[in-house]
PDB file of N, CA and C in Angstrom:
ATOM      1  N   UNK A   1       0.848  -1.185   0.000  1.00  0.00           N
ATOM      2  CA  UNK A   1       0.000   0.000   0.000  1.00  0.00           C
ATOM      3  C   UNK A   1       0.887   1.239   0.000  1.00  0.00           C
ATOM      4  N   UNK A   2       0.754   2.389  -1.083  1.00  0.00           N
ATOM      5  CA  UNK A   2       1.585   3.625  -0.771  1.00  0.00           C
ATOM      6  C   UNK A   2       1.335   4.064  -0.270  1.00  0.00           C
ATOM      7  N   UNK A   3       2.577   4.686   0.672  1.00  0.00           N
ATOM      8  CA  UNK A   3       2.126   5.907   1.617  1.00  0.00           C
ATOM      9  C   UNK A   3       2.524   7.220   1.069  1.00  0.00           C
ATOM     10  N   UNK A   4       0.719   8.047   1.113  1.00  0.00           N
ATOM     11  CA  UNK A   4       0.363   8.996   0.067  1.00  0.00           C
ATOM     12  C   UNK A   4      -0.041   9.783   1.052  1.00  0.00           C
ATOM     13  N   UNK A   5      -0.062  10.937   1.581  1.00  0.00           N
ATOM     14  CA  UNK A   5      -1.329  11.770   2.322  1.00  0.00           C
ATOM     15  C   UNK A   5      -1.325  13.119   2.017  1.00  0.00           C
ATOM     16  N   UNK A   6      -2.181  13.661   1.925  1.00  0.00           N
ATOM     17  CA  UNK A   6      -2.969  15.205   1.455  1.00  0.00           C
ATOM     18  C   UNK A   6      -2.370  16.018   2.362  1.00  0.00           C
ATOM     19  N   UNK A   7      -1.855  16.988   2.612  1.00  0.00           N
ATOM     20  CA  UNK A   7      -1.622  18.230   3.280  1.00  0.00           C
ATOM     21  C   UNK A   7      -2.399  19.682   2.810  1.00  0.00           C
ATOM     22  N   UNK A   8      -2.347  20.643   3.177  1.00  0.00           N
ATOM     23  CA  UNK A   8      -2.890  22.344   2.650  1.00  0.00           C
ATOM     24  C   UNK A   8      -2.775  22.012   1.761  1.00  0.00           C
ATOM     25  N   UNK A   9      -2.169  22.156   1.056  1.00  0.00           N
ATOM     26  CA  UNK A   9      -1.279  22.817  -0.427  1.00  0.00           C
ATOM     27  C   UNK A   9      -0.666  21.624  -1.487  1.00  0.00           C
ATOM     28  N   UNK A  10      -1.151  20.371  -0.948  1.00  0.00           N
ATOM     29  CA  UNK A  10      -0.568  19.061  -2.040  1.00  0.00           C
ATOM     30  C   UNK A  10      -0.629  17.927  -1.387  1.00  0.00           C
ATOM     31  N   UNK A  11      -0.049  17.032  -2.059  1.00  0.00           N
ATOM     32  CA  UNK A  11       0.429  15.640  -1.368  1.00  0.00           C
ATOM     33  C   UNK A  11       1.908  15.721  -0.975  1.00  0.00           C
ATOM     34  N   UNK A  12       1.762  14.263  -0.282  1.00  0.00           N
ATOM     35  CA  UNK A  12       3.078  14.115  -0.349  1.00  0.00           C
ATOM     36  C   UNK A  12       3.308  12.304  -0.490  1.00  0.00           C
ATOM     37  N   UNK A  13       4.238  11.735  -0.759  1.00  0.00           N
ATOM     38  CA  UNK A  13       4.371  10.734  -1.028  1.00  0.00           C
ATOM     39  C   UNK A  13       5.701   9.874  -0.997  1.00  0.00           C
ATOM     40  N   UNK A  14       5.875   8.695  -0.905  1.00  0.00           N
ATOM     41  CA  UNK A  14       7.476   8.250  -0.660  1.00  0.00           C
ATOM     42  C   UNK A  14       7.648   7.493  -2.315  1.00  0.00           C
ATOM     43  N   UNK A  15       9.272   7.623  -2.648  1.00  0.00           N
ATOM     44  CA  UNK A  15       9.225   6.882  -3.962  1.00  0.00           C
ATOM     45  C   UNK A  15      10.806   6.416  -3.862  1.00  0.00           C
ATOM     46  N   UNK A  16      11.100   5.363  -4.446  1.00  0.00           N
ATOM     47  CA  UNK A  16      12.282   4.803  -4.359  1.00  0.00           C
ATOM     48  C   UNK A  16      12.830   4.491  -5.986  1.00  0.00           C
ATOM     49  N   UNK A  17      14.356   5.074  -6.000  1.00  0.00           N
ATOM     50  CA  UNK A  17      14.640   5.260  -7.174  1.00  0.00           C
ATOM     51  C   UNK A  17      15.822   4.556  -7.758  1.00  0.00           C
ATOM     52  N   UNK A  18      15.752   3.795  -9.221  1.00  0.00           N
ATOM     53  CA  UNK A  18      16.657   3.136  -9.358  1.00  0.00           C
ATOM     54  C   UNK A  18      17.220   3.746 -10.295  1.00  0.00           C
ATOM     55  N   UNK A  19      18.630   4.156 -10.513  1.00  0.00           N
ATOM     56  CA  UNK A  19      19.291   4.977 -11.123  1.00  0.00           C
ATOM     57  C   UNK A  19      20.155   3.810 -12.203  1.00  0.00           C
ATOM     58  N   UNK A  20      20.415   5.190 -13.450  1.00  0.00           N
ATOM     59  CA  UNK A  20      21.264   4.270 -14.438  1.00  0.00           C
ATOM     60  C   UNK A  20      20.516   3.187 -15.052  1.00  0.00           C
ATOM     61  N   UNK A  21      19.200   3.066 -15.430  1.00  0.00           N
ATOM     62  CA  UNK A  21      17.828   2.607 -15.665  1.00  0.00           C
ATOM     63  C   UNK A  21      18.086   2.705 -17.429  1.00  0.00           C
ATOM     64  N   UNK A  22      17.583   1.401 -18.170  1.00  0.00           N
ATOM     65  CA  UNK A  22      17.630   1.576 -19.421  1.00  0.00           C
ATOM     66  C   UNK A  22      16.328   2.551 -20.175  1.00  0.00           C
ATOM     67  N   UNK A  23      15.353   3.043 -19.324  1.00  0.00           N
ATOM     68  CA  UNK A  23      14.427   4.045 -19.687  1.00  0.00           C
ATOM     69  C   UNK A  23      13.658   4.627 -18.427  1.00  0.00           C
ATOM     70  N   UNK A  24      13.144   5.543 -18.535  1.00  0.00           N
ATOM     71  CA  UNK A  24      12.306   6.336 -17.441  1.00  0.00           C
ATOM     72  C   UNK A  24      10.961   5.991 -17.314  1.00  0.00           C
ATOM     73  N   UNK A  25      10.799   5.295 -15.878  1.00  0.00           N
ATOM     74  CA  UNK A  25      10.212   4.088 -15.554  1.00  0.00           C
ATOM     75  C   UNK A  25       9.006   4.214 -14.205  1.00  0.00           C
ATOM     76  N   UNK A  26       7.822   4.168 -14.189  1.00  0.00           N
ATOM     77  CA  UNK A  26       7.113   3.745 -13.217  1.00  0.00           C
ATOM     78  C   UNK A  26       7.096   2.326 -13.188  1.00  0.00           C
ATOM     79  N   UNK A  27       7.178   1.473 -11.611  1.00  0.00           N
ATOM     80  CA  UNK A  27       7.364   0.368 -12.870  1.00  0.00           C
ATOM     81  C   UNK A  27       6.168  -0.402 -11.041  1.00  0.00           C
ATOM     82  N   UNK A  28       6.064   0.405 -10.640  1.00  0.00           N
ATOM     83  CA  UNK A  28       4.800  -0.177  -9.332  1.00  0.00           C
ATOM     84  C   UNK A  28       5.269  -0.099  -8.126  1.00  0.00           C
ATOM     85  N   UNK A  29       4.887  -0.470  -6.888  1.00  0.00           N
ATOM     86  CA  UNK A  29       5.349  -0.038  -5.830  1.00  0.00           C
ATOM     87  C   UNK A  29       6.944  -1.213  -5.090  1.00  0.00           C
ATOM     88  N   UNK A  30       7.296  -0.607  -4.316  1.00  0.00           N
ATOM     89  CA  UNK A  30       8.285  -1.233  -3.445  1.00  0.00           C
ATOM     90  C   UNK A  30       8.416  -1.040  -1.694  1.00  0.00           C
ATOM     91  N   UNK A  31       7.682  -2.146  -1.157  1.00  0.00           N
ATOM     92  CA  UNK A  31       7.193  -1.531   0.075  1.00  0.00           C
ATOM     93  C   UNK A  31       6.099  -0.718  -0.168  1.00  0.00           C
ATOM     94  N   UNK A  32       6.331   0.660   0.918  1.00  0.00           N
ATOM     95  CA  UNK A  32       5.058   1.800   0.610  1.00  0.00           C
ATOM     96  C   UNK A  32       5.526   2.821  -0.215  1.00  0.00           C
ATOM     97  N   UNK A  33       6.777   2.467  -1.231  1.00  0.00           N
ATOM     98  CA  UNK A  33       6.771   3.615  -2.107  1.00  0.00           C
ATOM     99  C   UNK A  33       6.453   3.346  -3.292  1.00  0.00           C
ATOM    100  N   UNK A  34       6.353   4.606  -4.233  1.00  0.00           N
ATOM    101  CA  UNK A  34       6.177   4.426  -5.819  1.00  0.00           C
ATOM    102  C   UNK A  34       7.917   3.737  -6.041  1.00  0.00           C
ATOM    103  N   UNK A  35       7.693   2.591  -7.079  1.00  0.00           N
ATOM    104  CA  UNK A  35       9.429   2.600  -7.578  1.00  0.00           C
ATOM    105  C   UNK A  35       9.698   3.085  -8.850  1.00  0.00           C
ATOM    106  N   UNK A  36      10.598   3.854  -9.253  1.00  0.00           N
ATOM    107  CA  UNK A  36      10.743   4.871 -10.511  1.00  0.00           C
ATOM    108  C   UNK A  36      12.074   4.019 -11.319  1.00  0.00           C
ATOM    109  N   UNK A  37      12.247   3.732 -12.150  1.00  0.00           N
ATOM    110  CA  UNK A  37      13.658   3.537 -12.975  1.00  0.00           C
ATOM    111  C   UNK A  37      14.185   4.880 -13.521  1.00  0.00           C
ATOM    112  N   UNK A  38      15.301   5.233 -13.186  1.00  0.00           N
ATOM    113  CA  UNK A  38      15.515   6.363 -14.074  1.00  0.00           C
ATOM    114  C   UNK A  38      16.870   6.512 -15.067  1.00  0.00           C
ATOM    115  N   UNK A  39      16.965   6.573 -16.122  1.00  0.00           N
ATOM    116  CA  UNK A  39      18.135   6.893 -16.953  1.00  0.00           C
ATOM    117  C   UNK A  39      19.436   7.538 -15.904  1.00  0.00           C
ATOM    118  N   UNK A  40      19.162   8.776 -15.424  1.00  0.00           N
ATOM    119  CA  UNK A  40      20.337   9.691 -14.717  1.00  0.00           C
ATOM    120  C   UNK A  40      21.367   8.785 -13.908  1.00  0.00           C
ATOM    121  N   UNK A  41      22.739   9.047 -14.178  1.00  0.00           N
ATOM    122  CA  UNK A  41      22.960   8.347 -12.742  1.00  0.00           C
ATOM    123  C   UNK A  41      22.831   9.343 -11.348  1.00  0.00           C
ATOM    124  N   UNK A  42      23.433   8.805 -10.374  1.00  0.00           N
ATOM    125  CA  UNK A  42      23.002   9.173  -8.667  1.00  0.00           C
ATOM    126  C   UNK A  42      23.918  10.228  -8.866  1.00  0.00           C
ATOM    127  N   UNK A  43      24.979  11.175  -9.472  1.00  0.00           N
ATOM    128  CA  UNK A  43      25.902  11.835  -9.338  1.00  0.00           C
ATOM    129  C   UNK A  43      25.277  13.635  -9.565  1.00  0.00           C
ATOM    130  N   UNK A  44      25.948  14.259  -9.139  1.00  0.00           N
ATOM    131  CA  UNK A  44      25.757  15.652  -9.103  1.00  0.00           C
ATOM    132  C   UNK A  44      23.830  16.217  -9.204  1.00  0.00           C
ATOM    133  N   UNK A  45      23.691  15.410  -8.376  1.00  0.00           N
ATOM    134  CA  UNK A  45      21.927  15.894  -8.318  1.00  0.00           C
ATOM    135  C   UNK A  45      21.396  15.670  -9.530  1.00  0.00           C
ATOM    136  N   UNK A  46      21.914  14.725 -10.638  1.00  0.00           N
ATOM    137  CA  UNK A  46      21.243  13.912 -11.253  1.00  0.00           C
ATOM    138  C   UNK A  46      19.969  13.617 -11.497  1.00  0.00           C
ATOM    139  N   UNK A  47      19.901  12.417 -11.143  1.00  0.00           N
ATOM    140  CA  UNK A  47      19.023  11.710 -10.674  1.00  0.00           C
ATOM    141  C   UNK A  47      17.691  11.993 -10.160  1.00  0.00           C
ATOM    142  N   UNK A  48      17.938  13.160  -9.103  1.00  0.00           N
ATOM    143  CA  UNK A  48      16.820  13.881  -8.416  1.00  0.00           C
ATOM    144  C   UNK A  48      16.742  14.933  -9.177  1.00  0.00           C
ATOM    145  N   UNK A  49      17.242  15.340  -9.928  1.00  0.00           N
ATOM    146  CA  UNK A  49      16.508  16.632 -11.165  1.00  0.00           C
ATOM    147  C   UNK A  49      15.479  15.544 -12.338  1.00  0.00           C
ATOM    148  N   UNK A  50      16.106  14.141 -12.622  1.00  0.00           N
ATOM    149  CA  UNK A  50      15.356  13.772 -13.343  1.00  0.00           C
ATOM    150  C   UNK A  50      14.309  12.702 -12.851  1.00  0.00           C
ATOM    151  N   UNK A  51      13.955  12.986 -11.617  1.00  0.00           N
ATOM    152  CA  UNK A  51      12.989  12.073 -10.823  1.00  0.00           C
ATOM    153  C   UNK A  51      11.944  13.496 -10.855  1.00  0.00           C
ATOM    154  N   UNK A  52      12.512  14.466 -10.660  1.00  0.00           N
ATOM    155  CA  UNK A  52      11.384  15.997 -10.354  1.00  0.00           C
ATOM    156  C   UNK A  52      10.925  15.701 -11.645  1.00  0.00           C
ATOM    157  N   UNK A  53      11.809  15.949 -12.949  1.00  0.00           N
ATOM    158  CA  UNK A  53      10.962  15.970 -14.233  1.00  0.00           C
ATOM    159  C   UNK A  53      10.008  15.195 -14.585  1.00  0.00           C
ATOM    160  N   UNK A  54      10.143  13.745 -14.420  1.00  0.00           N
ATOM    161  CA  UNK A  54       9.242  12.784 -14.366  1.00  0.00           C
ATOM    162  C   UNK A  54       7.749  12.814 -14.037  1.00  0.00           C
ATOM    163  N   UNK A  55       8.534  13.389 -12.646  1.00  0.00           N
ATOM    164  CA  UNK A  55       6.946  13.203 -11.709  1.00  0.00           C
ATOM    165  C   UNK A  55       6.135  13.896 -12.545  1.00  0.00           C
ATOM    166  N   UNK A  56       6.849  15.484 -12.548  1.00  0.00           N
ATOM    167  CA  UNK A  56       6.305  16.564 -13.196  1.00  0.00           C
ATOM    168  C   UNK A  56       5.329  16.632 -14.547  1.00  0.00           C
ATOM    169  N   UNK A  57       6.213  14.921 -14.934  1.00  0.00           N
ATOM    170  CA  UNK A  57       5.154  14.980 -16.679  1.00  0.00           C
ATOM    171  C   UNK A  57       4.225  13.746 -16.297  1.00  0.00           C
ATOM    172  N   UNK A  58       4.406  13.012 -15.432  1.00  0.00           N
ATOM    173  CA  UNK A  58       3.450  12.040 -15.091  1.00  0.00           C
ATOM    174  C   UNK A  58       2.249  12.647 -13.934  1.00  0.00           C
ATOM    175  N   UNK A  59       2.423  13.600 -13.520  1.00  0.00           N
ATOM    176  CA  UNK A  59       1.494  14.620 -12.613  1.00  0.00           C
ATOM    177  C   UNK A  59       0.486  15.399 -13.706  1.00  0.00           C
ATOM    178  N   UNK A  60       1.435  16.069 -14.326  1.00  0.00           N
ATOM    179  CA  UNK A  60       1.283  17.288 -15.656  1.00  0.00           C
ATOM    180  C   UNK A  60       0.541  18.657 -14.960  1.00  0.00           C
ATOM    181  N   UNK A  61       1.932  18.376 -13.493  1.00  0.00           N
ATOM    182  CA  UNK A  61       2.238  19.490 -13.568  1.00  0.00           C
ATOM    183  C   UNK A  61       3.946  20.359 -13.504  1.00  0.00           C
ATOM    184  N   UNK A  62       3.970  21.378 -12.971  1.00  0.00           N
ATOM    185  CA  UNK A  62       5.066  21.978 -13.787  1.00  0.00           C
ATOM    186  C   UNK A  62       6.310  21.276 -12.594  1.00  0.00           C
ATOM    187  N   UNK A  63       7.961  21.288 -13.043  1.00  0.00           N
ATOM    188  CA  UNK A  63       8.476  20.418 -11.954  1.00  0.00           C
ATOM    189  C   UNK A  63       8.881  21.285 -11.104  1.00  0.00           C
ATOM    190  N   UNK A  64       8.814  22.940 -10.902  1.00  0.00           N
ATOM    191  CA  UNK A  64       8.639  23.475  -9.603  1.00  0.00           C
ATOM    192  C   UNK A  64       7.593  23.368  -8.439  1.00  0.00           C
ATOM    193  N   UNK A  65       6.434  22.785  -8.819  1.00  0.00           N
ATOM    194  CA  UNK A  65       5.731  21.950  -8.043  1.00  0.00           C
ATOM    195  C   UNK A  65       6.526  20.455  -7.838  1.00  0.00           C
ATOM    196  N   UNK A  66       7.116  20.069  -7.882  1.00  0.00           N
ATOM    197  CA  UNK A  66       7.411  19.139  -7.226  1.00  0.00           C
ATOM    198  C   UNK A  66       8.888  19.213  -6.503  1.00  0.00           C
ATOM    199  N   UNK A  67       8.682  19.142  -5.074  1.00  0.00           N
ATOM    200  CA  UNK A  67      10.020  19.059  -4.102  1.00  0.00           C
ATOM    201  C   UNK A  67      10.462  17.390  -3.680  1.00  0.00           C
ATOM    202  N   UNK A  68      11.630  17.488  -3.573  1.00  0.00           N
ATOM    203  CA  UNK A  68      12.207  16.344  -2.636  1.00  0.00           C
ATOM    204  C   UNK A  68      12.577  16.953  -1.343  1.00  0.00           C
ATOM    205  N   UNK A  69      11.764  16.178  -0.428  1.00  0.00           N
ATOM    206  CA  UNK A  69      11.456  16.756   0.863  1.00  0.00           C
ATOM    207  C   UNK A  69      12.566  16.697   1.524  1.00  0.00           C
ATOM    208  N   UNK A  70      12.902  15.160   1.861  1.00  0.00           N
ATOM    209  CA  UNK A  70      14.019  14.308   1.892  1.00  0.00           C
ATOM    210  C   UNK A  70      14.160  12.996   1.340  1.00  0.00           C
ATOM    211  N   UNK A  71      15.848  12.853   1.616  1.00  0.00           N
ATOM    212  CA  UNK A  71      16.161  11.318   1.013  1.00  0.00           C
ATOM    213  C   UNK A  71      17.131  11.636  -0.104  1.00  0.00           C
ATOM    214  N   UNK A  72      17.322  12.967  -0.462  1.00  0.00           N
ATOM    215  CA  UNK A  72      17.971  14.014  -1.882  1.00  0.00           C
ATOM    216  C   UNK A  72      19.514  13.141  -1.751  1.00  0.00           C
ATOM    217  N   UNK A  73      20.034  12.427  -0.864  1.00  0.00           N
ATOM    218  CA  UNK A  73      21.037  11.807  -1.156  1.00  0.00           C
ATOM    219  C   UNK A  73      21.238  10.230  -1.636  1.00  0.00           C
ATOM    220  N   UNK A  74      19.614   9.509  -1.088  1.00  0.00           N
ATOM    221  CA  UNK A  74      19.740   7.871  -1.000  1.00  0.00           C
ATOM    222  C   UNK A  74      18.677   7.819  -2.066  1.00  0.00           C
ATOM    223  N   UNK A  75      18.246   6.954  -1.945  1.00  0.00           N
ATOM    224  CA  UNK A  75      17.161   5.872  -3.224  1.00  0.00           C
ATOM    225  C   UNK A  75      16.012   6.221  -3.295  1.00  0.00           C
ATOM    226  N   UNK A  76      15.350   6.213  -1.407  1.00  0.00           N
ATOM    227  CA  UNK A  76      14.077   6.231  -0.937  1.00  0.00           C
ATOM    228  C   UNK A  76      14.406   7.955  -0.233  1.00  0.00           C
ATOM    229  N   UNK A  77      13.014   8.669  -0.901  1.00  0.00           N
ATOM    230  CA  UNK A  77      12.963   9.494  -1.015  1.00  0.00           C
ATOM    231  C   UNK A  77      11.143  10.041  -0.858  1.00  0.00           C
ATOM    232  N   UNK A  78      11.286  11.338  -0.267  1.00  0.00           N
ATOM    233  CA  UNK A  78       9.572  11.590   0.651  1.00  0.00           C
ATOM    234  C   UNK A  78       9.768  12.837  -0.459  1.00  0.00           C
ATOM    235  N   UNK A  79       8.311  12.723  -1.663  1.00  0.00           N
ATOM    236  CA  UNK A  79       8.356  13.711  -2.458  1.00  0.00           C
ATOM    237  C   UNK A  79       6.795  14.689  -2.391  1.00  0.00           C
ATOM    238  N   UNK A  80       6.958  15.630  -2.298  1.00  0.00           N
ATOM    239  CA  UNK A  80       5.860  16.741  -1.942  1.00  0.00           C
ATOM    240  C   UNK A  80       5.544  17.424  -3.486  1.00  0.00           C
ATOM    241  N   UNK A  81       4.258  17.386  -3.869  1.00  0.00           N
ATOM    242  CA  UNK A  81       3.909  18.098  -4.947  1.00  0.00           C
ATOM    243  C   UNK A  81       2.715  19.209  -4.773  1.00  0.00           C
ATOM    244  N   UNK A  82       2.792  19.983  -4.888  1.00  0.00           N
ATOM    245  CA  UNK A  82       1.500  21.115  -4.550  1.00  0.00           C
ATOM    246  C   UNK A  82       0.777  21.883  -6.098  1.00  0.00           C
ATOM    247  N   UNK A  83      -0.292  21.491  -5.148  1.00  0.00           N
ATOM    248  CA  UNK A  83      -1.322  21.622  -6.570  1.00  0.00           C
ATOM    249  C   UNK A  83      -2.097  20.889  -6.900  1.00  0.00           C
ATOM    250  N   UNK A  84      -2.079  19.951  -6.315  1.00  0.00           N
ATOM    251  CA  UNK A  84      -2.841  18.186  -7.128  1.00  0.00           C
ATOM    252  C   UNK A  84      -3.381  17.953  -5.239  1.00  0.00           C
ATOM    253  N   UNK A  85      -4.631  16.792  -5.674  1.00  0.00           N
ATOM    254  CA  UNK A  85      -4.848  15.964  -4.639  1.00  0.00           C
ATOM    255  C   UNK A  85      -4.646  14.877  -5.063  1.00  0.00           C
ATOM    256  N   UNK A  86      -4.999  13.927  -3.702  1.00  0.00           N
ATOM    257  CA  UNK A  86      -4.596  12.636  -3.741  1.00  0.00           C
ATOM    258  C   UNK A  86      -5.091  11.712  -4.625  1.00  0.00           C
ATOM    259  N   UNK A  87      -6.487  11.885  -5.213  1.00  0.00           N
ATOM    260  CA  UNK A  87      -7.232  11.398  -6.065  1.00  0.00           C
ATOM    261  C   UNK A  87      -6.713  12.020  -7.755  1.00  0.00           C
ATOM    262  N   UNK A  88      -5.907  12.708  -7.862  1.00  0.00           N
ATOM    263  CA  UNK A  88      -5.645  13.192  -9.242  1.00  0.00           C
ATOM    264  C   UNK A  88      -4.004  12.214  -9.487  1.00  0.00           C
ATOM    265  N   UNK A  89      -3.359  12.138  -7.899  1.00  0.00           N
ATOM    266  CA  UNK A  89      -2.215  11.701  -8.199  1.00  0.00           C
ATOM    267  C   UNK A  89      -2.132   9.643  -7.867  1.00  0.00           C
ATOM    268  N   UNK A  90      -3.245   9.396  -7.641  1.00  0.00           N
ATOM    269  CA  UNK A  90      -3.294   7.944  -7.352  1.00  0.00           C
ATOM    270  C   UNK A  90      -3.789   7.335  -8.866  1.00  0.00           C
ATOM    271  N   UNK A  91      -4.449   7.960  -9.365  1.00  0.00           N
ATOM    272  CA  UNK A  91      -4.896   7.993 -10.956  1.00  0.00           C
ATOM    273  C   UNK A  91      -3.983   8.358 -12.370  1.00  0.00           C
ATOM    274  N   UNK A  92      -3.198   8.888 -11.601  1.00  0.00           N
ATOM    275  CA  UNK A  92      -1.441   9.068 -12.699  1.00  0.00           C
ATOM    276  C   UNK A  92      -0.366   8.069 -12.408  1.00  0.00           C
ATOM    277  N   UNK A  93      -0.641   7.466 -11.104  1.00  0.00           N
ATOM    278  CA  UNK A  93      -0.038   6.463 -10.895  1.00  0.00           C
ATOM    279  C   UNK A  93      -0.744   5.071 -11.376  1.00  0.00           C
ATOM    280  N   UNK A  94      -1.660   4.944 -11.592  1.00  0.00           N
ATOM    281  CA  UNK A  94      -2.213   4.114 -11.874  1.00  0.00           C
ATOM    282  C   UNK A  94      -3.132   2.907 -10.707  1.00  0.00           C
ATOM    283  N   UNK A  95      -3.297   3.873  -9.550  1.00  0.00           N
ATOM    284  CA  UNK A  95      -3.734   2.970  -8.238  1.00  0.00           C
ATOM    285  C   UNK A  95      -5.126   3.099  -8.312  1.00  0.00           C
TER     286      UNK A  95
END
């Protein structure tokens, strides 16, 4: 089950990321997070610029709405998007 919950101003959500990925990837959950494949590798904020973009086009919205709360150094990572509810973003995920 993901752990997803609504705040003021957005969701927030946990997602775990596999870097150096042969394409840019939802690929279903791991534990309670979304798991993402991503092309970038883990080096110079990489990775987490192209996990923001992602979300950003699988949300459709812009990727300054989407923060990495924490985790900006490891795999598993707590990501905050504002603008969307939980029902717009469980439906882009495919839940």
């Amino acid at each position: 089950m993901l752990f997803i919950k609504e705040d003021k101003d957005g969701v927030v959500f946990k997602v775990r990321i596999q870097p150096r990925a042969s394409m840019n990837k939802l690929v279903g959950l791991h534990e309670d997070a979304l798991k993402i494949r991503l092309t970038a590798p883990p080096v110079d904020g990489e990775a987490n610029e192209a996990c923001r973009a992602f979300l950003a086009g699988l949300l459709s919205v812009s990727r300054s709405q989407v923060k990495i709360t924490s985790g900006s150094t490891g795999r598993n990572k707590m990501i905050k998007v504002t603008g969307i509810g939980i029902a717009k973003a469980k439906m882009a995920f495919g839940l």
